[in-house]
PDB file of N, CA and C in Angstrom:
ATOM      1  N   UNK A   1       0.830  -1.187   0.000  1.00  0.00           N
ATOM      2  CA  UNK A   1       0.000   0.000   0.000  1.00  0.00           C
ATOM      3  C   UNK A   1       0.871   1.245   0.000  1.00  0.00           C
ATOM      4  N   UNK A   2       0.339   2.094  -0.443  1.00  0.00           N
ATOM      5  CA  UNK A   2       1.001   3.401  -0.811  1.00  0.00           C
ATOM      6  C   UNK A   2       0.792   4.329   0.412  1.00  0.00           C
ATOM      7  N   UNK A   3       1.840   5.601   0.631  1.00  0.00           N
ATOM      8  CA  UNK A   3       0.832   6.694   1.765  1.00  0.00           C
ATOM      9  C   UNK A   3      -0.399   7.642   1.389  1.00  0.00           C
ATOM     10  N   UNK A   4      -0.907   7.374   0.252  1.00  0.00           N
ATOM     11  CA  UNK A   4      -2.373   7.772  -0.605  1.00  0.00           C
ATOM     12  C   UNK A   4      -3.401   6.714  -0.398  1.00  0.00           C
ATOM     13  N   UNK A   5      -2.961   5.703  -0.259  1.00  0.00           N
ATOM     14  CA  UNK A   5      -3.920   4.997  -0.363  1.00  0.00           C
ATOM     15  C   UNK A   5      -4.382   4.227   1.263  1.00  0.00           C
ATOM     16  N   UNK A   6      -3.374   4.543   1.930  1.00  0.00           N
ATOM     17  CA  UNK A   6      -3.388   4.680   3.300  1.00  0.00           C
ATOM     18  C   UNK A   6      -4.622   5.588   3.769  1.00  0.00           C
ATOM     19  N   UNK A   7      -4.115   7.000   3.521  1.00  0.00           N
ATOM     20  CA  UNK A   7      -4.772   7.840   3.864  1.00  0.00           C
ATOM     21  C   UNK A   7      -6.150   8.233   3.733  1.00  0.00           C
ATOM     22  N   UNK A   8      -6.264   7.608   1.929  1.00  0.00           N
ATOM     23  CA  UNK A   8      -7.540   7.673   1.445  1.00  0.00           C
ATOM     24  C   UNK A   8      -8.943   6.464   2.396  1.00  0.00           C
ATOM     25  N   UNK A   9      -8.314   5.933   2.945  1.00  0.00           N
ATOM     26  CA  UNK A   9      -8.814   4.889   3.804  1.00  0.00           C
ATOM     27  C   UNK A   9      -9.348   5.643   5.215  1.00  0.00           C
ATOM     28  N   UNK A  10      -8.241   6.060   5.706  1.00  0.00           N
ATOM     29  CA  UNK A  10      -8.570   6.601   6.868  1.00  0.00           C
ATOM     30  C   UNK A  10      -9.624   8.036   6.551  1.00  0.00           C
ATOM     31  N   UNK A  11      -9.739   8.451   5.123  1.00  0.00           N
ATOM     32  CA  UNK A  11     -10.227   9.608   5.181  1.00  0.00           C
ATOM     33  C   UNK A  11     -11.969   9.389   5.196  1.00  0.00           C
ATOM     34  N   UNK A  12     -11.695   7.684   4.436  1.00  0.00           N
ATOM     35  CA  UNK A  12     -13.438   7.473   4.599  1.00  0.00           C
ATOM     36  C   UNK A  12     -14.036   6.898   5.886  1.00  0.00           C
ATOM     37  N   UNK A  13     -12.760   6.421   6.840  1.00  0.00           N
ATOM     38  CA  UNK A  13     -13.252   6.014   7.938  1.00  0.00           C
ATOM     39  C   UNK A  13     -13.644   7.200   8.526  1.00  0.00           C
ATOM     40  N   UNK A  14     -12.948   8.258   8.697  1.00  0.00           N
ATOM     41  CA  UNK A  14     -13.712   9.228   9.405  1.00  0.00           C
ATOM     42  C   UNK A  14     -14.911  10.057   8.914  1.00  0.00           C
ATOM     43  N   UNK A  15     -14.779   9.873   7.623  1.00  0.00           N
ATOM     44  CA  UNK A  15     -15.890  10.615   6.947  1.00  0.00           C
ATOM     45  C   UNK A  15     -17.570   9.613   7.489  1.00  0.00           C
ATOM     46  N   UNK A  16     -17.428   8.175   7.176  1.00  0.00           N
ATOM     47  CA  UNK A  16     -18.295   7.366   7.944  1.00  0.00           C
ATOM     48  C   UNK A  16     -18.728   7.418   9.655  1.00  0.00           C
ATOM     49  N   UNK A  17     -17.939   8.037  10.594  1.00  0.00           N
ATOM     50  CA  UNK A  17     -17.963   7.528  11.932  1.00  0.00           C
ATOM     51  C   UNK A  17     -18.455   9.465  11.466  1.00  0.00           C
ATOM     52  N   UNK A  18     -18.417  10.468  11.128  1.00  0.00           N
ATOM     53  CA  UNK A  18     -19.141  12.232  10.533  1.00  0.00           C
ATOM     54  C   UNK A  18     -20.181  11.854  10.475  1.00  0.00           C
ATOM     55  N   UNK A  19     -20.917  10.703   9.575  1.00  0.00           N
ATOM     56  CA  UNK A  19     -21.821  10.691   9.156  1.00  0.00           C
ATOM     57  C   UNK A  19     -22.802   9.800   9.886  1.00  0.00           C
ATOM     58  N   UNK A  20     -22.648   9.126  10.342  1.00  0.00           N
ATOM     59  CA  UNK A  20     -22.728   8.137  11.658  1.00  0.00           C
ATOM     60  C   UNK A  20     -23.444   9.332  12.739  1.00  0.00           C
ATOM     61  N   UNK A  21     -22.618   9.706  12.969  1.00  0.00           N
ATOM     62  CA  UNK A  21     -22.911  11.051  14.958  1.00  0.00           C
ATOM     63  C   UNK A  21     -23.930  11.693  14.286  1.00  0.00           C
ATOM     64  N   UNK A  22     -24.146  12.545  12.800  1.00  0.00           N
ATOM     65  CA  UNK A  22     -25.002  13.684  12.202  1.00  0.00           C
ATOM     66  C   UNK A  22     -26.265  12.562  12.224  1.00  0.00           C
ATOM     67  N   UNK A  23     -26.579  11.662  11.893  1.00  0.00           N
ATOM     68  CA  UNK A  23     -27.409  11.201  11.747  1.00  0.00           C
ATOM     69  C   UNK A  23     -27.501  10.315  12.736  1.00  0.00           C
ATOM     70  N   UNK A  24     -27.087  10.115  14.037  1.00  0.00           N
ATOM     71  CA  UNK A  24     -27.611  10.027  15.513  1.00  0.00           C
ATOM     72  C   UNK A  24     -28.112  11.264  16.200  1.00  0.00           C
ATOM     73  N   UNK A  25     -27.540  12.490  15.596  1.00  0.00           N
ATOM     74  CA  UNK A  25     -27.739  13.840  16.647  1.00  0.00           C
ATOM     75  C   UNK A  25     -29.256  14.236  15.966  1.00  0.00           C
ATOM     76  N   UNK A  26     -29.224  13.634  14.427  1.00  0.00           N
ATOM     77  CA  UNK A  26     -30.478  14.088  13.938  1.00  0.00           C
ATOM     78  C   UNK A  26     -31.609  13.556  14.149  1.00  0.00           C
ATOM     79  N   UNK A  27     -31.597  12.181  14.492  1.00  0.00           N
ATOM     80  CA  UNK A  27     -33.095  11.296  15.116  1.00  0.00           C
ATOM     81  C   UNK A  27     -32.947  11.659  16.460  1.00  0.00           C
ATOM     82  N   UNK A  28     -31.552  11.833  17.615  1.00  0.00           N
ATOM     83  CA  UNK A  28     -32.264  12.376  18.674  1.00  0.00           C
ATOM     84  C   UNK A  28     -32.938  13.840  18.677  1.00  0.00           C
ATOM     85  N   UNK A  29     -32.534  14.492  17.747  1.00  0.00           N
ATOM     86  CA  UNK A  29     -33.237  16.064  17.960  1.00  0.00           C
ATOM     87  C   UNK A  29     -34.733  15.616  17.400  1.00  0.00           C
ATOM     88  N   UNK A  30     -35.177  15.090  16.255  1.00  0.00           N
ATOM     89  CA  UNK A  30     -36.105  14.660  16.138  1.00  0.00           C
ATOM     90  C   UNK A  30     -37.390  14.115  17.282  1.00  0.00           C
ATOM     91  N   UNK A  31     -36.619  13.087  17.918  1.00  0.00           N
ATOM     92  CA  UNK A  31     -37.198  12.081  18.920  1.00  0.00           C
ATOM     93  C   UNK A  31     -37.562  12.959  20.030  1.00  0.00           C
ATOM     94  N   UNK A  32     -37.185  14.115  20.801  1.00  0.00           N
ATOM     95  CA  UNK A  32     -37.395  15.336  21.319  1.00  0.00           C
ATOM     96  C   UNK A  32     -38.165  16.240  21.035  1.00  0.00           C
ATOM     97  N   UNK A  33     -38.238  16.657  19.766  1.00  0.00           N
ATOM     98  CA  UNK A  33     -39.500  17.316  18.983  1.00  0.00           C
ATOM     99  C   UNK A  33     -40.208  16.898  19.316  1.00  0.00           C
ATOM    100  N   UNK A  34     -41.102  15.214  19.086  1.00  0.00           N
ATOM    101  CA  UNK A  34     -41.622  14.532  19.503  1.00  0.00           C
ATOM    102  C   UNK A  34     -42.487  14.569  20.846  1.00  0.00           C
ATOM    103  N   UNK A  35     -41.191  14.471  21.470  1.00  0.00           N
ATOM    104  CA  UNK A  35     -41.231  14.232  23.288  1.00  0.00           C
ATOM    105  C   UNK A  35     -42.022  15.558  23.849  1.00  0.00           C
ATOM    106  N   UNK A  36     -42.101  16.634  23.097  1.00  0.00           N
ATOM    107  CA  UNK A  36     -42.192  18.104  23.593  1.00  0.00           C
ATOM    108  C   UNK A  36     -43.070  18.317  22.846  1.00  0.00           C
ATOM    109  N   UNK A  37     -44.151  17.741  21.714  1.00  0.00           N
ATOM    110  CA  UNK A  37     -45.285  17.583  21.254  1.00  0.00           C
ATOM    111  C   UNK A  37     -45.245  18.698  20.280  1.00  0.00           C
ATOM    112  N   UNK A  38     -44.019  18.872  19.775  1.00  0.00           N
ATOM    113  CA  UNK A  38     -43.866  19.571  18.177  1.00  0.00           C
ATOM    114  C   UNK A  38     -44.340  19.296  17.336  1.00  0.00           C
ATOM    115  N   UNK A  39     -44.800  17.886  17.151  1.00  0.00           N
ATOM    116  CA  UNK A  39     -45.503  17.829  15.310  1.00  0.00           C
ATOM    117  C   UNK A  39     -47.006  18.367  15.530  1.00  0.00           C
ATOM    118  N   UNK A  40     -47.718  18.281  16.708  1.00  0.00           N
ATOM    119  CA  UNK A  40     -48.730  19.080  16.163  1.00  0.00           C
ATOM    120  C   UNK A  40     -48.962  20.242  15.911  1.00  0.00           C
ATOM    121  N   UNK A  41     -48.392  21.323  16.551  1.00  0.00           N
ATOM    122  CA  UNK A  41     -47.703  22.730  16.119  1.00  0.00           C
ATOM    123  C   UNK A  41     -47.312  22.878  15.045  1.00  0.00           C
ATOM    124  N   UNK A  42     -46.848  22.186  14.806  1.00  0.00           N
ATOM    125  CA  UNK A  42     -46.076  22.369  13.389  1.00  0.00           C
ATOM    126  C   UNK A  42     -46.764  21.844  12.145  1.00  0.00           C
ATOM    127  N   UNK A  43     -48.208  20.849  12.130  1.00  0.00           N
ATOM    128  CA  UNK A  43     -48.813  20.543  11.453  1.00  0.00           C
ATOM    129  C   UNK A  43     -49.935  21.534  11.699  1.00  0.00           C
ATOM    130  N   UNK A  44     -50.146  21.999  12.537  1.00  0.00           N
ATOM    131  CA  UNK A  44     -51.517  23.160  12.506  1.00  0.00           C
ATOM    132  C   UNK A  44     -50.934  24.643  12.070  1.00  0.00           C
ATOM    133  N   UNK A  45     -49.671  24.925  11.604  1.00  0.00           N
ATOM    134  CA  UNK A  45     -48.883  26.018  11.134  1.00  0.00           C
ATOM    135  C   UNK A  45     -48.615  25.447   9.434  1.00  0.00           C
ATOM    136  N   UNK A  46     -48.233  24.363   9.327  1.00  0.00           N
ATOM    137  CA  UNK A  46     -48.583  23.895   7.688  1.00  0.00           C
ATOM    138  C   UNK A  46     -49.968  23.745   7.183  1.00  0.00           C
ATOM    139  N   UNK A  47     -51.059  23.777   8.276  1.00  0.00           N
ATOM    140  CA  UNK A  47     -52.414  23.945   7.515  1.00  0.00           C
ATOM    141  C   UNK A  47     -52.534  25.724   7.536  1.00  0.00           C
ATOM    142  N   UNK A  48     -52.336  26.224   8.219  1.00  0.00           N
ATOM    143  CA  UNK A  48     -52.316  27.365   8.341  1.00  0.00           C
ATOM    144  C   UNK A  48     -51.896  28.594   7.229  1.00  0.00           C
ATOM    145  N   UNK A  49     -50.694  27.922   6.538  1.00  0.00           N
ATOM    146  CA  UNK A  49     -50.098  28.535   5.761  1.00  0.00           C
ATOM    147  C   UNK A  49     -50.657  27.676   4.132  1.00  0.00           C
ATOM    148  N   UNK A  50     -51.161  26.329   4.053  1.00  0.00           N
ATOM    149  CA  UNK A  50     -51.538  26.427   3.200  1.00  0.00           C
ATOM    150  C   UNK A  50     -52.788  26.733   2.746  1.00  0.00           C
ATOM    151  N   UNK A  51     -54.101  26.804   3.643  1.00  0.00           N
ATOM    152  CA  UNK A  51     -55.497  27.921   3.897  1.00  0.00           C
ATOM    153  C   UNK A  51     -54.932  29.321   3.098  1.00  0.00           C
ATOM    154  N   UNK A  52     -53.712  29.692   3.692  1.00  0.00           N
ATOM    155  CA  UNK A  52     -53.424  31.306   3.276  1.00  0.00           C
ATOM    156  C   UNK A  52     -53.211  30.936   1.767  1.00  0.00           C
ATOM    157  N   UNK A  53     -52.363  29.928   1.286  1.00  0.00           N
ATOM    158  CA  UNK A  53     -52.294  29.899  -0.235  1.00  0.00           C
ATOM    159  C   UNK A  53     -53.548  29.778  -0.654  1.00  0.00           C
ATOM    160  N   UNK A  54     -53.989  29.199  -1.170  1.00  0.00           N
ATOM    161  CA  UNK A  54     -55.437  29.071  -1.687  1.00  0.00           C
ATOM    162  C   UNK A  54     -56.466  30.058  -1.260  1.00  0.00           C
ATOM    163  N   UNK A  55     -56.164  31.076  -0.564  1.00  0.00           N
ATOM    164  CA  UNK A  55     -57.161  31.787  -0.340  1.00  0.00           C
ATOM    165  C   UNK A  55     -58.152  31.801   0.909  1.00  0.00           C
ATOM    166  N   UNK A  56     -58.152  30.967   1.430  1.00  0.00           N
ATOM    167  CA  UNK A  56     -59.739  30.528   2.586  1.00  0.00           C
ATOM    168  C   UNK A  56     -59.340  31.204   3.914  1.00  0.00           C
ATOM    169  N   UNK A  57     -58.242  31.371   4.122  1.00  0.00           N
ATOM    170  CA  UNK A  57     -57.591  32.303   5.233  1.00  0.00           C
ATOM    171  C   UNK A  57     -57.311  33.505   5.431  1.00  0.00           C
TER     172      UNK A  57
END
Protein backbone atom coordinates (compact mmCIF):
# COMPACT_ATOMS: atom_id res chain seq x y z
CA UNK A 1 0.00 0.00 0.00
CA UNK A 2 1.00 3.40 -0.81
CA UNK A 3 0.83 6.69 1.77
CA UNK A 4 -2.37 7.77 -0.61
CA UNK A 5 -3.92 5.00 -0.36
CA UNK A 6 -3.39 4.68 3.30
CA UNK A 7 -4.77 7.84 3.86
CA UNK A 8 -7.54 7.67 1.45
CA UNK A 9 -8.81 4.89 3.80
CA UNK A 10 -8.57 6.60 6.87
CA UNK A 11 -10.23 9.61 5.18
CA UNK A 12 -13.44 7.47 4.60
CA UNK A 13 -13.25 6.01 7.94
CA UNK A 14 -13.71 9.23 9.41
CA UNK A 15 -15.89 10.61 6.95
CA UNK A 16 -18.30 7.37 7.94
CA UNK A 17 -17.96 7.53 11.93
CA UNK A 18 -19.14 12.23 10.53
CA UNK A 19 -21.82 10.69 9.16
CA UNK A 20 -22.73 8.14 11.66
CA UNK A 21 -22.91 11.05 14.96
CA UNK A 22 -25.00 13.68 12.20
CA UNK A 23 -27.41 11.20 11.75
CA UNK A 24 -27.61 10.03 15.51
CA UNK A 25 -27.74 13.84 16.65
CA UNK A 26 -30.48 14.09 13.94
CA UNK A 27 -33.09 11.30 15.12
CA UNK A 28 -32.26 12.38 18.67
CA UNK A 29 -33.24 16.06 17.96
CA UNK A 30 -36.11 14.66 16.14
CA UNK A 31 -37.20 12.08 18.92
CA UNK A 32 -37.39 15.34 21.32
CA UNK A 33 -39.50 17.32 18.98
CA UNK A 34 -41.62 14.53 19.50
CA UNK A 35 -41.23 14.23 23.29
CA UNK A 36 -42.19 18.10 23.59
CA UNK A 37 -45.29 17.58 21.25
CA UNK A 38 -43.87 19.57 18.18
CA UNK A 39 -45.50 17.83 15.31
CA UNK A 40 -48.73 19.08 16.16
CA UNK A 41 -47.70 22.73 16.12
CA UNK A 42 -46.08 22.37 13.39
CA UNK A 43 -48.81 20.54 11.45
CA UNK A 44 -51.52 23.16 12.51
CA UNK A 45 -48.88 26.02 11.13
CA UNK A 46 -48.58 23.89 7.69
CA UNK A 47 -52.41 23.94 7.52
CA UNK A 48 -52.32 27.37 8.34
CA UNK A 49 -50.10 28.54 5.76
CA UNK A 50 -51.54 26.43 3.20
CA UNK A 51 -55.50 27.92 3.90
CA UNK A 52 -53.42 31.31 3.28
CA UNK A 53 -52.29 29.90 -0.24
CA UNK A 54 -55.44 29.07 -1.69
CA UNK A 55 -57.16 31.79 -0.34
CA UNK A 56 -59.74 30.53 2.59
CA UNK A 57 -57.59 32.30 5.23
Amino acid sequence: MTIFQDARKKGRRYFFVFYAALVFISFAFIAYGLYRGESGILLKKAIRICMECIGLG
